[in-house]
C-alpha atoms as a PDB file:
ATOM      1  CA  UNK A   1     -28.816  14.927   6.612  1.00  0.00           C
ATOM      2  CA  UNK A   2     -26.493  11.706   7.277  1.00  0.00           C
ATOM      3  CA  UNK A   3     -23.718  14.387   9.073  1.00  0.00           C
ATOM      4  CA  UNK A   4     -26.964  15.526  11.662  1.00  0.00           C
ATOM      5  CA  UNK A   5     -27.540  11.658  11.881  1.00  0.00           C
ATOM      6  CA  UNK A   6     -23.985  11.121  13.032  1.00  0.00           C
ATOM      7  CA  UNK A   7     -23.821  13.963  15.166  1.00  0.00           C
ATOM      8  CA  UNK A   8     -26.652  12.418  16.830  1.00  0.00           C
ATOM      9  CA  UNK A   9     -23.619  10.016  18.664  1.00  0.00           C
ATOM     10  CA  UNK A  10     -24.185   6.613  20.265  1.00  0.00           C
ATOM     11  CA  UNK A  11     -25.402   4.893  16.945  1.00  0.00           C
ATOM     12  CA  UNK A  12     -25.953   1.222  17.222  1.00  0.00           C
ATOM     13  CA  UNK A  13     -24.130  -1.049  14.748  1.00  0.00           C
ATOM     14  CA  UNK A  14     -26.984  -1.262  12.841  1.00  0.00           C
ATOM     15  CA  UNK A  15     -27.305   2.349  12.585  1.00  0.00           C
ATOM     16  CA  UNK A  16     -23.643   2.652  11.601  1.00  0.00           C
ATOM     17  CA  UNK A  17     -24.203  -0.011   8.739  1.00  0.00           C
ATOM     18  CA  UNK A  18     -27.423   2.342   7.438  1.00  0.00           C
ATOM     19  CA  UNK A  19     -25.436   5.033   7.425  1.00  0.00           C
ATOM     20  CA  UNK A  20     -22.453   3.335   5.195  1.00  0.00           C
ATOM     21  CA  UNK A  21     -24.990   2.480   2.849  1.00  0.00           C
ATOM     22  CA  UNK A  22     -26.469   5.552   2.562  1.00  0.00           C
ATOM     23  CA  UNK A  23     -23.233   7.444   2.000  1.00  0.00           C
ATOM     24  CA  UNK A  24     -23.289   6.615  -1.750  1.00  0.00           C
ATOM     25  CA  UNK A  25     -25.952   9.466  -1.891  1.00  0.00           C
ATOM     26  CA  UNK A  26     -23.681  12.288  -1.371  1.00  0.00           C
ATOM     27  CA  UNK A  27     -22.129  14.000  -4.645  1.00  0.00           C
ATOM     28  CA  UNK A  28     -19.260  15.597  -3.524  1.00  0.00           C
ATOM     29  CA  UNK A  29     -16.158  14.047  -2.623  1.00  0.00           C
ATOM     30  CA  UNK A  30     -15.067  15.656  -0.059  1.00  0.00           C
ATOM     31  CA  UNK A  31     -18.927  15.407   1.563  1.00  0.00           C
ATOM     32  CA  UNK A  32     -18.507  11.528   1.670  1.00  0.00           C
ATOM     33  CA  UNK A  33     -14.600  11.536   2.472  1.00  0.00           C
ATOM     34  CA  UNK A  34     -15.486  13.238   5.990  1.00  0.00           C
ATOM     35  CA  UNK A  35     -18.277  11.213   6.358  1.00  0.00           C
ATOM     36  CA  UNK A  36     -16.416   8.100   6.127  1.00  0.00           C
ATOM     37  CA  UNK A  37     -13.287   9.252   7.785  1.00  0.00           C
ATOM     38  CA  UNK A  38     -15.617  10.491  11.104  1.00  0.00           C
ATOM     39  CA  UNK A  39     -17.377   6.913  11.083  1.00  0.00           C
ATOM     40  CA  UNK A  40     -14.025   5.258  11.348  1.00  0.00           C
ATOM     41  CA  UNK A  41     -12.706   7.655  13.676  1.00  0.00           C
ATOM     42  CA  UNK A  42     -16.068   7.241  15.654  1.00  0.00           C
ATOM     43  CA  UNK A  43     -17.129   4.062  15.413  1.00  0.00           C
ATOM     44  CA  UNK A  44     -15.069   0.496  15.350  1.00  0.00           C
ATOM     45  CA  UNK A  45     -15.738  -1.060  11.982  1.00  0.00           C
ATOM     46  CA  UNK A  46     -15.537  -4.600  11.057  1.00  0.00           C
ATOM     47  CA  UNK A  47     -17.029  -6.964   8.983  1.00  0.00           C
ATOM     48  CA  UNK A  48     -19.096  -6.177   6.293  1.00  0.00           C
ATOM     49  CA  UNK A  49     -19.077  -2.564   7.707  1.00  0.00           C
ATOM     50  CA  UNK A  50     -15.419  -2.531   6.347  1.00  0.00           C
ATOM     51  CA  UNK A  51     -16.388  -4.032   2.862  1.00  0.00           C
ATOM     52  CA  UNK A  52     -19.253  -1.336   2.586  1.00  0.00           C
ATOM     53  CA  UNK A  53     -16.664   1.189   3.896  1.00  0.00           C
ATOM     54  CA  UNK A  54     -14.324   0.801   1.197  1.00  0.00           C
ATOM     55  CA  UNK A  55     -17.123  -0.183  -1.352  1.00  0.00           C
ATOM     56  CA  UNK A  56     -17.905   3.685  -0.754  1.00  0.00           C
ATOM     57  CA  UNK A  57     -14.814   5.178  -0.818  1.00  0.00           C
ATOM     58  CA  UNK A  58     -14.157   3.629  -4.487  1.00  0.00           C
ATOM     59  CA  UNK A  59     -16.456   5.871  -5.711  1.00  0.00           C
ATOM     60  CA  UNK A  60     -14.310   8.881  -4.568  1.00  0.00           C
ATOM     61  CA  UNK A  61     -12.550  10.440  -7.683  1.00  0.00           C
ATOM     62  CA  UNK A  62     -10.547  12.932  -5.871  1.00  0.00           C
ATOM     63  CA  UNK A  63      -6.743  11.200  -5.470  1.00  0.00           C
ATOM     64  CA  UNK A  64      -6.114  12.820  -2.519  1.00  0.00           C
ATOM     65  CA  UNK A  65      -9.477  12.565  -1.143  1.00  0.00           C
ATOM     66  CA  UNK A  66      -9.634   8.648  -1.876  1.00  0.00           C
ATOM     67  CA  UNK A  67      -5.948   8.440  -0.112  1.00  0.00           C
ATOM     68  CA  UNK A  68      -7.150  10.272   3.096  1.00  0.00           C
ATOM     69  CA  UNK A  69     -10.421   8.049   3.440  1.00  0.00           C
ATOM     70  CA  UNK A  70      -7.703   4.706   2.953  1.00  0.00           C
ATOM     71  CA  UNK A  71      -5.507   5.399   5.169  1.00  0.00           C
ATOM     72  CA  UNK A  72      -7.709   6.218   8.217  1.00  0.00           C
ATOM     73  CA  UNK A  73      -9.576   2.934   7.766  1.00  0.00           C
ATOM     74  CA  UNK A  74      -6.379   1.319   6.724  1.00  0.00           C
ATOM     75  CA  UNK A  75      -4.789   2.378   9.953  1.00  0.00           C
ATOM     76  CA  UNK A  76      -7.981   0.835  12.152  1.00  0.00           C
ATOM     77  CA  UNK A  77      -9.495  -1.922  11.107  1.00  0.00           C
ATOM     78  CA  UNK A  78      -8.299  -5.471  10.329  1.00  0.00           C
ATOM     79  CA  UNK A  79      -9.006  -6.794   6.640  1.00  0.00           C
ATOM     80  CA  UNK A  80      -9.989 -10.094   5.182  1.00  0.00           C
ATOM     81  CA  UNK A  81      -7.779 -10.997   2.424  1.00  0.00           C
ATOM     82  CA  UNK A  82     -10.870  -9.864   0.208  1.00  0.00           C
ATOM     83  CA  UNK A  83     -11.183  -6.375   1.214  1.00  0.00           C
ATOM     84  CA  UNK A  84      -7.532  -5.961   1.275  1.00  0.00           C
ATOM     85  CA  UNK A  85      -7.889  -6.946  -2.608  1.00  0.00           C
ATOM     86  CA  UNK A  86     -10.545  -3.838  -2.462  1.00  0.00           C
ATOM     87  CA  UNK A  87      -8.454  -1.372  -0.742  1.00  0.00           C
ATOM     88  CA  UNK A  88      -5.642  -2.831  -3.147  1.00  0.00           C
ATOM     89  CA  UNK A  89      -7.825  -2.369  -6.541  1.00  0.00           C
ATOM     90  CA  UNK A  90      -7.904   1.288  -4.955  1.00  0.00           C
ATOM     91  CA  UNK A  91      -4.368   2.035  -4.853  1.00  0.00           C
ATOM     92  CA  UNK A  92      -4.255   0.589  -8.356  1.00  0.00           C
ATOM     93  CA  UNK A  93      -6.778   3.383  -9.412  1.00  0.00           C
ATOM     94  CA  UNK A  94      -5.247   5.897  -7.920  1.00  0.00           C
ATOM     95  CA  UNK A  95      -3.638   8.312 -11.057  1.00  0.00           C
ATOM     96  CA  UNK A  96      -1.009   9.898  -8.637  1.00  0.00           C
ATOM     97  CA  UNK A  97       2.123   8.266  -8.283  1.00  0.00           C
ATOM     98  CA  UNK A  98       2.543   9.947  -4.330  1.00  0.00           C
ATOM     99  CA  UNK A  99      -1.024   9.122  -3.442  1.00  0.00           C
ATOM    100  CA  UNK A 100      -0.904   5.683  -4.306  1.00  0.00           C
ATOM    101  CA  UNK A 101       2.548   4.946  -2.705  1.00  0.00           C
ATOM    102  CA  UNK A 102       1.009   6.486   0.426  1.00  0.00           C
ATOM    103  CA  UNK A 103      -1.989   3.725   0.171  1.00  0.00           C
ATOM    104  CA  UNK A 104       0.625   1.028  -0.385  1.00  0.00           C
ATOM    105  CA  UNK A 105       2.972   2.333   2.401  1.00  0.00           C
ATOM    106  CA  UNK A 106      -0.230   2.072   4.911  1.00  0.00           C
ATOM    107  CA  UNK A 107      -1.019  -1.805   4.239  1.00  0.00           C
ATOM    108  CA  UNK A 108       2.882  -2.536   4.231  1.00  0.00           C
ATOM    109  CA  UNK A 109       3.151  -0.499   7.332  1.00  0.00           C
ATOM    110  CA  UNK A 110       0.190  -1.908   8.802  1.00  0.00           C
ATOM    111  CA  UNK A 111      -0.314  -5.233   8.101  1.00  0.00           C
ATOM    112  CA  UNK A 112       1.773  -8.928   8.338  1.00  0.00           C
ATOM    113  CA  UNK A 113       1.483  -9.213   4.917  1.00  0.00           C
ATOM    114  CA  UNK A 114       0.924 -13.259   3.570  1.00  0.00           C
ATOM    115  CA  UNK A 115       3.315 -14.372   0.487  1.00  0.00           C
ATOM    116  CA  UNK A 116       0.316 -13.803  -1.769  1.00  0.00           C
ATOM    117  CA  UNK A 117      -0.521 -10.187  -0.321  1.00  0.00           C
ATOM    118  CA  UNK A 118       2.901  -9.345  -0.883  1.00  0.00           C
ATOM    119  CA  UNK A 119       2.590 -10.323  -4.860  1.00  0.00           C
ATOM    120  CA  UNK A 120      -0.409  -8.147  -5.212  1.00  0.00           C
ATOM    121  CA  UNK A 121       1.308  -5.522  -3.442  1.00  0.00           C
ATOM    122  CA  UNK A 122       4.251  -5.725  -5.680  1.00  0.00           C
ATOM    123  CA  UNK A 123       1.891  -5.737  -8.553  1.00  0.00           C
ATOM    124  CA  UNK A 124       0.081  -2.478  -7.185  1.00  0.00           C
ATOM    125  CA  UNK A 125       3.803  -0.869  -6.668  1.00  0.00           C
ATOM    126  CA  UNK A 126       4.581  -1.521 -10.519  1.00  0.00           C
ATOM    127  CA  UNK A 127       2.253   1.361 -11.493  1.00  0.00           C
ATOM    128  CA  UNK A 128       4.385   3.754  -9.827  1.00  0.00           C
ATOM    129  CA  UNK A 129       6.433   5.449 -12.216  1.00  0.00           C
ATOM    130  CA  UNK A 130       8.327   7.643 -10.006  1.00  0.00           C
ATOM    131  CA  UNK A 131      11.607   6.300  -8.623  1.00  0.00           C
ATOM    132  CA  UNK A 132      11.915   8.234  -5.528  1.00  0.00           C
ATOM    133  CA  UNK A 133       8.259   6.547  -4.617  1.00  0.00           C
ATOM    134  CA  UNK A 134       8.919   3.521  -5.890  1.00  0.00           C
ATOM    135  CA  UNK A 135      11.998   2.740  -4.086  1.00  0.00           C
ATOM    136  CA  UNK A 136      10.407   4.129  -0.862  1.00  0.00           C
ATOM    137  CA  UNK A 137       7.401   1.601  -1.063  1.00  0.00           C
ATOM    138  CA  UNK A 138       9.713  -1.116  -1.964  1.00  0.00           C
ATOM    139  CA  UNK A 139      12.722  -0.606   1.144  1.00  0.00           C
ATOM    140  CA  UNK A 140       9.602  -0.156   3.931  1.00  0.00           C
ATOM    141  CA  UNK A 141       8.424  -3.882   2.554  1.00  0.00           C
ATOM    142  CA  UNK A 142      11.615  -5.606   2.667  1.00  0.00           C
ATOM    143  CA  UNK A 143      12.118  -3.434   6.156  1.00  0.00           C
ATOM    144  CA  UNK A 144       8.635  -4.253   7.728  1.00  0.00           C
ATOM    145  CA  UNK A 145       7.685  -7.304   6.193  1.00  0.00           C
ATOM    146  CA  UNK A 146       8.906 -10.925   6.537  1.00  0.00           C
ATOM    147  CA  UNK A 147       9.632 -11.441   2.843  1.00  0.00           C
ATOM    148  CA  UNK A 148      10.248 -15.060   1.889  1.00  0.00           C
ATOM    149  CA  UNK A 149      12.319 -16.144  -0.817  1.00  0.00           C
ATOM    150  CA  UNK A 150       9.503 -15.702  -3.506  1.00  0.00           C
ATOM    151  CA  UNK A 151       8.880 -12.313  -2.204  1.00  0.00           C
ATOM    152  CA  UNK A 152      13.064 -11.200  -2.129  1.00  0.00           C
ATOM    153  CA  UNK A 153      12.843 -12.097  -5.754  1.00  0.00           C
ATOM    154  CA  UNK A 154       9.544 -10.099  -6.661  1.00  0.00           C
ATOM    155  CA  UNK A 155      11.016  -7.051  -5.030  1.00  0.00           C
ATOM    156  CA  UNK A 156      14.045  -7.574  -6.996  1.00  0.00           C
ATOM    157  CA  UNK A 157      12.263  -8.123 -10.462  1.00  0.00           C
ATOM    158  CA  UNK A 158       9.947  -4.867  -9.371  1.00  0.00           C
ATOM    159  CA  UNK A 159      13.216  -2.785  -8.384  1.00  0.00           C
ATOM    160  CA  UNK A 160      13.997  -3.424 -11.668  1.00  0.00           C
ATOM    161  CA  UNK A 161      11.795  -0.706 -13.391  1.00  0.00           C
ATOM    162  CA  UNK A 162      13.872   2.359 -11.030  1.00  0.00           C
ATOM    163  CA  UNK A 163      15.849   3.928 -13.412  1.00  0.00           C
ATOM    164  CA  UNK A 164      17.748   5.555 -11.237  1.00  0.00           C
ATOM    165  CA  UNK A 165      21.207   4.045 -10.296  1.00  0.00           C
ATOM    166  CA  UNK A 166      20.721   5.804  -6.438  1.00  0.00           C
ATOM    167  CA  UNK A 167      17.296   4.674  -5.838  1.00  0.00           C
ATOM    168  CA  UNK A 168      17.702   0.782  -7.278  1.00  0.00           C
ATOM    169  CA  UNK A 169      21.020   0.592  -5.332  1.00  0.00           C
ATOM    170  CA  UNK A 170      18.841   1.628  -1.796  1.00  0.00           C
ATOM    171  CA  UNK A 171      16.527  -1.226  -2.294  1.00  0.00           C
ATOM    172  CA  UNK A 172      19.762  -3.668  -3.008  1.00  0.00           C
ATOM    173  CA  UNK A 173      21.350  -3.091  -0.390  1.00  0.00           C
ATOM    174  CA  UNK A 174      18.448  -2.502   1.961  1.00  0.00           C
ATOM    175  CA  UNK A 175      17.791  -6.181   0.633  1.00  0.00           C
ATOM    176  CA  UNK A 176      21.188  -7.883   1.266  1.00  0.00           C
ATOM    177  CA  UNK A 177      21.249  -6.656   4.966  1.00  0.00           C
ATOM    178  CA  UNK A 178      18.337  -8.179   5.735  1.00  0.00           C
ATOM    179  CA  UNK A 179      17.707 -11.387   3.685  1.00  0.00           C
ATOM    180  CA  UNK A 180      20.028 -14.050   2.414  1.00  0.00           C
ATOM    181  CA  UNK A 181      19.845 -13.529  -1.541  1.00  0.00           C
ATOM    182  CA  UNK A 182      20.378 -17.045  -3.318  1.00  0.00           C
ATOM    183  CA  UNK A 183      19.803 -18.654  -6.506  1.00  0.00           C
ATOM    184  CA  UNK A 184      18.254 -17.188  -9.144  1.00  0.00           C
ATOM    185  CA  UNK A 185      17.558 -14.325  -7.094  1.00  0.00           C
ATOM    186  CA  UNK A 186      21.059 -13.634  -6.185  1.00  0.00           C
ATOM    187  CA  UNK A 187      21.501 -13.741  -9.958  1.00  0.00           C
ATOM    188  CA  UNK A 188      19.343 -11.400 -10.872  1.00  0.00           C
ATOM    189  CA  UNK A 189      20.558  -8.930  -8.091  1.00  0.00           C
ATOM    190  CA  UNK A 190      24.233  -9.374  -9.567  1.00  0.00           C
ATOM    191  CA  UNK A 191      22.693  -8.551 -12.982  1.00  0.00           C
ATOM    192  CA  UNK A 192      20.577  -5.232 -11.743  1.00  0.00           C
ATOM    193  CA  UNK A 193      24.296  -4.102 -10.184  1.00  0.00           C
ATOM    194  CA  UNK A 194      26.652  -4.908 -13.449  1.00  0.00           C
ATOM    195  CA  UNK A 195      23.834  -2.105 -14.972  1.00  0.00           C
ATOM    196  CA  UNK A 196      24.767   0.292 -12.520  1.00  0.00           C
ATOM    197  CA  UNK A 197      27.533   3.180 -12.683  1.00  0.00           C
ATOM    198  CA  UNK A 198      30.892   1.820 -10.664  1.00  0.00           C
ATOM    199  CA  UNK A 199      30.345   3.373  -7.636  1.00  0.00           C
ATOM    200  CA  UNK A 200      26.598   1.990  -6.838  1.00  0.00           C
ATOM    201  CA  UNK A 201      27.796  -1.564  -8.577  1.00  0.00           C
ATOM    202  CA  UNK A 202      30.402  -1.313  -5.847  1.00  0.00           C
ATOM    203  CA  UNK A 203      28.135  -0.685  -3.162  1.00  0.00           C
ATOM    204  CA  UNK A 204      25.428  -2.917  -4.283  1.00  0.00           C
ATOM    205  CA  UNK A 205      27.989  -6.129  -5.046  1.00  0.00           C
ATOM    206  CA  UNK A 206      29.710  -5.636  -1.205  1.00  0.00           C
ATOM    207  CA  UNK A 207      26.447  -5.572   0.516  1.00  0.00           C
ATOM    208  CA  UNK A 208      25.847  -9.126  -1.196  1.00  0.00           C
ATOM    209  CA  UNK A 209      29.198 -10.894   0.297  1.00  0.00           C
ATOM    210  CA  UNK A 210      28.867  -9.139   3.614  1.00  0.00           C
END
């Protein structure tokens, strides 16, 4: 019934809102992920169309199905700071490490991310357990965002969990070309590379002094 209303085309934005509202009544996943994904495809969200939007797609158990219906309104619409909270607490939810790093990698990607954004994102990114996606999520935000000096420290502290000596040495470095690492940060970056095996702690201590 709400797929023949939206094949109907040309719905007003009050039709569009109805039809968010009413997607709650579908029981499969993958019924309301293509539902939502064709409205934002369709239709230019915003406002509380967005919050009911992701309000929805919460709901979605599926990992993969909930990371699909992100993204696409990720990739269209421009958040408040609330709903990126929402689409944050969503990535949070998430149970696989690869589907929640794609989430994170869409608001990094997408968005000029505030000081306080970046902290929540950060806090989102300590849930992921894998190295390999946690050192990916971590180089794209020191790579597309304008980190300041709170935010170079939080991504140091986070790289911190990667275990392995390869991955934490890609965020170092990908750190020191790009941002002047002083203080207690610079400590703390020193620290992470005496840990390392000699020839990352090489790599890692000459990107510092380049």
């Amino acid at each position: 019934m709400l797929e023949a209303f939206l094949d109907a085309g040309n719905l007003s934005d009050g039709d569009v809102s109805q039809l968010l509202g009413m997607s709650h009544t579908l029981e499969s996943d993958h019924q309301l992920a293509t539902l939502l994904e064709r409205i934002a495809r369709e239709y230019s969200l915003s406002g509380s169309q967005i919050t009911a939007y992701l309000e929805a797609a919460s709901t979605i158990e599926s990992n993969h199905q909930l990371e699909m219906t992100a993204r696409t309104i990720i990739e269209r619409a421009d958040f408040t700071g609330e709903q990126l909270d929402l689409v944050l607490a969503m990535a949070d939810g998430v149970g696989s490490d690869h589907q929640k790093a794609m989430i994170l990698q869409a608001v990094i990607d997408r968005r000029d991310l505030t000081a306080g954004e970046v902290d929540r994102v950060l806090r989102v990114s300590e849930g992921l357990e894998s190295d390999h996606q946690l050192s990916a999520t971590l180089m794209l935000l020191a790579t597309e965002q304008d980190l300041s000096g709170s935010g170079v420290s939080g991504v140091i502290e986070t790289a911190s969990r990667i275990e392995s000596d390869h991955n934490l040495a890609s965020v170092l470095v990908t750190l020191a070309d790009r941002y002047e690492i002083e203080g207690t940060a610079r400590a703390r970056y020193r620290e992470l590379a005496d840990g390392m095996g000699s020839h990352q702690r090489s790599q890692v201590l000459a990107a510092i002094v380049r």
